[in-house]
Protein backbone atom coordinates (compact mmCIF):
# COMPACT_ATOMS: atom_id res chain seq x y z
CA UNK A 1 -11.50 196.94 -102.04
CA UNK A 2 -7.53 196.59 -102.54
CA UNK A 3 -7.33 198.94 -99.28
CA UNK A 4 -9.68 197.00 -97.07
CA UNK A 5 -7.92 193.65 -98.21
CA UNK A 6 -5.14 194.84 -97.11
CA UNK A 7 -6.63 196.16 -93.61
CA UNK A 8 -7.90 192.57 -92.83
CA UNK A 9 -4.45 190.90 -93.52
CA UNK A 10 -2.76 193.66 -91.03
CA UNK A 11 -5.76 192.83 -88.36
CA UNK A 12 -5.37 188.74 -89.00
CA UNK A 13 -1.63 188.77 -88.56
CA UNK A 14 -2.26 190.82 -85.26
CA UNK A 15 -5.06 188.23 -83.76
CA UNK A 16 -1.86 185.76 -84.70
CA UNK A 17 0.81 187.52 -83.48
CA UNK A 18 -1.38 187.51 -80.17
CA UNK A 19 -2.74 184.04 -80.57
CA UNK A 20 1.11 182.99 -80.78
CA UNK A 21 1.77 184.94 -77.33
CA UNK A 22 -0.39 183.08 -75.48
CA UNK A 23 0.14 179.67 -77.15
CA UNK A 24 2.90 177.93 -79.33
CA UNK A 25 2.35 178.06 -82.80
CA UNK A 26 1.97 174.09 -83.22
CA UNK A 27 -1.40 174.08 -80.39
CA UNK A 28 -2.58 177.26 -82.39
CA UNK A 29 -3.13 176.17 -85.71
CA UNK A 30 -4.65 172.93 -84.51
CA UNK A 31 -6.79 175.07 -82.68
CA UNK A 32 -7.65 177.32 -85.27
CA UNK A 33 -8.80 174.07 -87.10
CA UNK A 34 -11.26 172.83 -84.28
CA UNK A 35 -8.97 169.85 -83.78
CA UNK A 36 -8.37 168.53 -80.48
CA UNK A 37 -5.38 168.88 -79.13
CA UNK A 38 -3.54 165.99 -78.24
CA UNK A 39 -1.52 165.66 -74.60
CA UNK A 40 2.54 165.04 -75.05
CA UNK A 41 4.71 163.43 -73.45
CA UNK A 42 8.12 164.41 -73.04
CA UNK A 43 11.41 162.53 -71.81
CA UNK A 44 13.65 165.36 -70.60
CA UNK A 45 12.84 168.87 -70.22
CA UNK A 46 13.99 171.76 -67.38
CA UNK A 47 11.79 173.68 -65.83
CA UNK A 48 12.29 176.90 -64.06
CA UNK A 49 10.35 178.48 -61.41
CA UNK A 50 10.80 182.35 -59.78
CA UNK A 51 9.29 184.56 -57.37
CA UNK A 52 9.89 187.80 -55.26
CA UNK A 53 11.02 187.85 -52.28
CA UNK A 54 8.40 189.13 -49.51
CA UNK A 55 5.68 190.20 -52.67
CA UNK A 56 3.17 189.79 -50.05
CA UNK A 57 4.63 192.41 -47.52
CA UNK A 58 5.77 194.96 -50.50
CA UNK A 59 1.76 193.97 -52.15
CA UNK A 60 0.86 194.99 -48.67
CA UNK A 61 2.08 198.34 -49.06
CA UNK A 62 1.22 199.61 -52.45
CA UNK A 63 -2.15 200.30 -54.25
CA UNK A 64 -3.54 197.85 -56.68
CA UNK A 65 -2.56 199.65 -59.40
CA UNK A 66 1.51 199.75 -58.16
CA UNK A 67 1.39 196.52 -57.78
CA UNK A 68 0.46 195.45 -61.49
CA UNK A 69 2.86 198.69 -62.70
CA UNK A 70 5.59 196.69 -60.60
CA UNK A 71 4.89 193.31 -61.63
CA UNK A 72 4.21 194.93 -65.41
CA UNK A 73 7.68 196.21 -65.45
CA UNK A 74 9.88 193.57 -64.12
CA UNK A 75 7.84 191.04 -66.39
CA UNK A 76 8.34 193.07 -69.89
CA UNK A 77 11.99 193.17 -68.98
CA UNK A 78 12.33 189.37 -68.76
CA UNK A 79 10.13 188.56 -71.24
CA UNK A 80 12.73 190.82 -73.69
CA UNK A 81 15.61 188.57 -72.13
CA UNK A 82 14.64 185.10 -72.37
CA UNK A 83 13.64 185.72 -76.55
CA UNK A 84 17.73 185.22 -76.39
CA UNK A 85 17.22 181.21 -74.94
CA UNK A 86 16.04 178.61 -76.55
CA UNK A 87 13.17 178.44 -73.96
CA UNK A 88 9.21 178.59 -73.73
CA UNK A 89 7.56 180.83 -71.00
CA UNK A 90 4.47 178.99 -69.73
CA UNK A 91 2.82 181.31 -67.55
CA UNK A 92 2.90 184.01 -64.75
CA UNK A 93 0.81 183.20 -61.85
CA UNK A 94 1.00 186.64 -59.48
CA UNK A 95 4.20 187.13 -58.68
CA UNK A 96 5.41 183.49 -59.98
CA UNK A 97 7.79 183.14 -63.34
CA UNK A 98 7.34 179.94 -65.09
CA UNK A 99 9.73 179.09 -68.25
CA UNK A 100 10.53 175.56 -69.72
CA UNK A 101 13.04 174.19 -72.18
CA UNK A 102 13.20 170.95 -74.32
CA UNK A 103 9.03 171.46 -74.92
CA UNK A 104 7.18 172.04 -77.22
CA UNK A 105 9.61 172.11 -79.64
CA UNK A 106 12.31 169.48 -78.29
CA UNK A 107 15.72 170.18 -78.46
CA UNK A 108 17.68 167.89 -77.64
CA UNK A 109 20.15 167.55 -74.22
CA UNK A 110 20.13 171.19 -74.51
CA UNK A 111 17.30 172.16 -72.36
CA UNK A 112 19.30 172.32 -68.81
CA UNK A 113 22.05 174.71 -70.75
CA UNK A 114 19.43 176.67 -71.89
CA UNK A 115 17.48 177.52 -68.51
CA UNK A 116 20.49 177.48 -66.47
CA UNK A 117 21.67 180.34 -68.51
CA UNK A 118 18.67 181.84 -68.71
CA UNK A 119 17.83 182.08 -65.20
CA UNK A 120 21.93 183.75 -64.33
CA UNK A 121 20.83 186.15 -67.13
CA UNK A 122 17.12 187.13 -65.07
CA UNK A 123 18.85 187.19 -61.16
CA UNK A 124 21.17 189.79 -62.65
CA UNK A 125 18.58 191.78 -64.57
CA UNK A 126 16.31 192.03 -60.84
CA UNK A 127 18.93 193.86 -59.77
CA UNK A 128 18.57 196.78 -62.19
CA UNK A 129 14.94 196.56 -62.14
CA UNK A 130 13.29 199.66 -60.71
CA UNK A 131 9.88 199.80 -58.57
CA UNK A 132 8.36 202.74 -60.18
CA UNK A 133 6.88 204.20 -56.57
CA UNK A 134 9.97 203.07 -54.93
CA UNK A 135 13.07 204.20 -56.82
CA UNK A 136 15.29 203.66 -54.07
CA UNK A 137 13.98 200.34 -53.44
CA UNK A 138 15.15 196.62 -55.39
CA UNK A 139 13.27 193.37 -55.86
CA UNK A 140 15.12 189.99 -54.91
CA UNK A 141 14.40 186.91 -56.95
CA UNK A 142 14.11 183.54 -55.49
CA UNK A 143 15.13 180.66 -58.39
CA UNK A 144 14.72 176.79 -58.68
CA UNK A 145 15.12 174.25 -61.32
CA UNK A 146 14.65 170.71 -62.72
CA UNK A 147 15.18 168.35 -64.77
CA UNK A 148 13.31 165.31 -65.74
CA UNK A 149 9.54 164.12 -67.85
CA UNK A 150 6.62 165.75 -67.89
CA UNK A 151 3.46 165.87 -69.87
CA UNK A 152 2.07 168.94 -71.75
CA UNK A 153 -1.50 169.68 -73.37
CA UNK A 154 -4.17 172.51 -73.54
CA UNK A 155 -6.63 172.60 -70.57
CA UNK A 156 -10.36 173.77 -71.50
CA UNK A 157 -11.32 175.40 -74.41
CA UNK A 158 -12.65 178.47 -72.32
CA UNK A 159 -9.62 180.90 -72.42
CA UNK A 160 -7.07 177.71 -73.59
CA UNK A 161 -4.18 177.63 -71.38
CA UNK A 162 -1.33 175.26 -72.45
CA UNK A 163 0.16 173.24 -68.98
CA UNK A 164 2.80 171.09 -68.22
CA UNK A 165 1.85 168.49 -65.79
CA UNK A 166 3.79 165.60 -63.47
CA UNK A 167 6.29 165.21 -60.69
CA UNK A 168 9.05 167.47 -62.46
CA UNK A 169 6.40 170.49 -62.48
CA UNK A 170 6.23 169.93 -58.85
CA UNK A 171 9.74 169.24 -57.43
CA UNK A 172 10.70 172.54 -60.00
CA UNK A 173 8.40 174.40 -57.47
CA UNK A 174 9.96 172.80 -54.79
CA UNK A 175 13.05 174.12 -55.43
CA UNK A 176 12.49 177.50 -55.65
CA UNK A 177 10.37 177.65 -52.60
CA UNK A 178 13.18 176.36 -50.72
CA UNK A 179 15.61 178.91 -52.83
CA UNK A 180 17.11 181.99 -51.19
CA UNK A 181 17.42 185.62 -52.25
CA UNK A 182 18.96 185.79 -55.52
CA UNK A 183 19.95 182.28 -55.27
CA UNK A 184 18.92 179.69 -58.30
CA UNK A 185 18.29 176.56 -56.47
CA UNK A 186 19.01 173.55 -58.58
CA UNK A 187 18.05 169.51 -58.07
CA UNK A 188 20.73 166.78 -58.45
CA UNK A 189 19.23 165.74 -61.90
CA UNK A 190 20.11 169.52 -63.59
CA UNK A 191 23.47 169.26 -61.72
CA UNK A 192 23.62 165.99 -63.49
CA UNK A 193 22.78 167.76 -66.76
CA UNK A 194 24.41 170.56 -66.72
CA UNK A 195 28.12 168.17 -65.59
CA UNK A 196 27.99 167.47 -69.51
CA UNK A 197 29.53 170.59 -70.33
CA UNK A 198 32.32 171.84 -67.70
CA UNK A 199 31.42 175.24 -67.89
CA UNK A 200 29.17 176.65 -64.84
CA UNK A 201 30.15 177.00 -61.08
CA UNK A 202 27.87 175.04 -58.98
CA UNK A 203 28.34 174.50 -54.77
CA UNK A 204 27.30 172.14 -52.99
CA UNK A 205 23.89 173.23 -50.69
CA UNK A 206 23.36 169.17 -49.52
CA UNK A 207 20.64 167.38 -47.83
CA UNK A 208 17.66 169.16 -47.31
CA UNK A 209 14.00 168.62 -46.51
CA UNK A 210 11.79 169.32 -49.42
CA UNK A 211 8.04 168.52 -49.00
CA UNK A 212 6.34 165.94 -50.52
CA UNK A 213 10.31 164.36 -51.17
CA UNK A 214 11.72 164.18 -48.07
CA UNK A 215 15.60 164.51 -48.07
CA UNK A 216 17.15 165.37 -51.48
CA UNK A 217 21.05 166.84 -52.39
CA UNK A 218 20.88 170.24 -54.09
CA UNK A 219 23.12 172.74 -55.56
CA UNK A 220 23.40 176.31 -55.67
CA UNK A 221 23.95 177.67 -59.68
CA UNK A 222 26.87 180.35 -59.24
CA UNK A 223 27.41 181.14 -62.90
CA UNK A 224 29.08 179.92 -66.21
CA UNK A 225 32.29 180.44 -67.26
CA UNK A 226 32.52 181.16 -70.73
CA UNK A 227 29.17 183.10 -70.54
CA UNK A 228 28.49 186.58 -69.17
CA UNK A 229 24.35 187.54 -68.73
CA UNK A 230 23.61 191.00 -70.70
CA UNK A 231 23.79 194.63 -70.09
């Protein structure tokens, strides 16, 4: 009895440890308890987006199973970086990287710190990454991020996803769409942000068209000072 007590604690704290994966621990446990989950609203967060430059044409050329052993690879090793930041990853949607800061658990004015270190950390770490059927080739990430409000709450109770929702979601996308190889893209308001500590080397990009925006001043995100990404 003692043994199989102690077999069902070791298979509960797995289901958890994978519940807590795929959700933060707050919407879990209301979950758990068959409560509904309430939508939040939040006053500043930064959201970053990625993706890989020309996945379709490199998609184009592998097998299906290359393709997930690509994506699979690249993914575990930036999953192992960003545990450093104080940061949530939301979701990957194909070849799409989505991470937030300042949600669920706020923390204060240091979500644009956060990401913007984050995100010099993952451009340098696509460098090393290797395709495994094409060791002499590299992947290229295209970055973009912003600042501002945004709403968060669980959508469906079918396979629970938890989503951020509202303008900053979409002008985050925006900017890395309009990104370039191993560039991170950032909006006025995270240049704004990040101006509080005089640390990172930002360049003017200036006036471009963004869709659904029109004409808005970006930045390119160069690096930080006083921070080097890791090994």
């Amino acid at each position: 009895l003692k043994e199989r007590t102690e077999d069902l604690k070791r298979e509960r704290q797995l289901a958890e440890d994978l519940l807590h994966q795929m959700l933060p621990k707050s919407v879990a446990k209301q979950l758990r308890k068959c409560r509904k989950v309430e939508a939040e609203n939040y006053h500043q967060v930064t959201i970053f987006f990625s993706d890989i430059v020309g996945f379709s044409s490199i998609a184009a050329s592998c097998t299906p199973l290359q393709v997930v052993a690509m994506l699979n690879n690249l993914y575990v090793c930036f999953d192992s970086r960003i545990e450093s930041y104080d940061v949530y990853k939301v979701e990957t949607i194909g070849d799409a990287y989505m991470v937030v800061s300042g949600l669920p658990e706020r923390n204060g004015t240091k979500h644009a710190d956060e990401i913007a270190k984050m995100s010099l950390d993952l451009v340098a770490a696509v460098r090393q990454a290797v395709i495994p059927h094409m060791p002499m080739g590299r992947l290229q990430l295209r970055a973009g991020i912003h600042t501002g409000p945004c709403v968060a709450g669980v959508a469906g109770y079918k396979m629970p996803r938890y989503c951020l929702f509202g303008d900053t979601v979409n002008t985050a996308s925006r900017m890395e769409s309009t990104s370039l190889p191993q560039k991170i893209h950032i909006s006025s308001a995270t240049y704004d942000a990040l101006l509080t500590d005089d640390a990172y080397e930002i360049e003017l990009r200036g006036e471009i068209e963004v869709k659904g925006k029109g004409k808005m001043k970006t930045y390119w995100l160069l690096g930080n000072k006083n921070y080097s990404v890791q090994n």
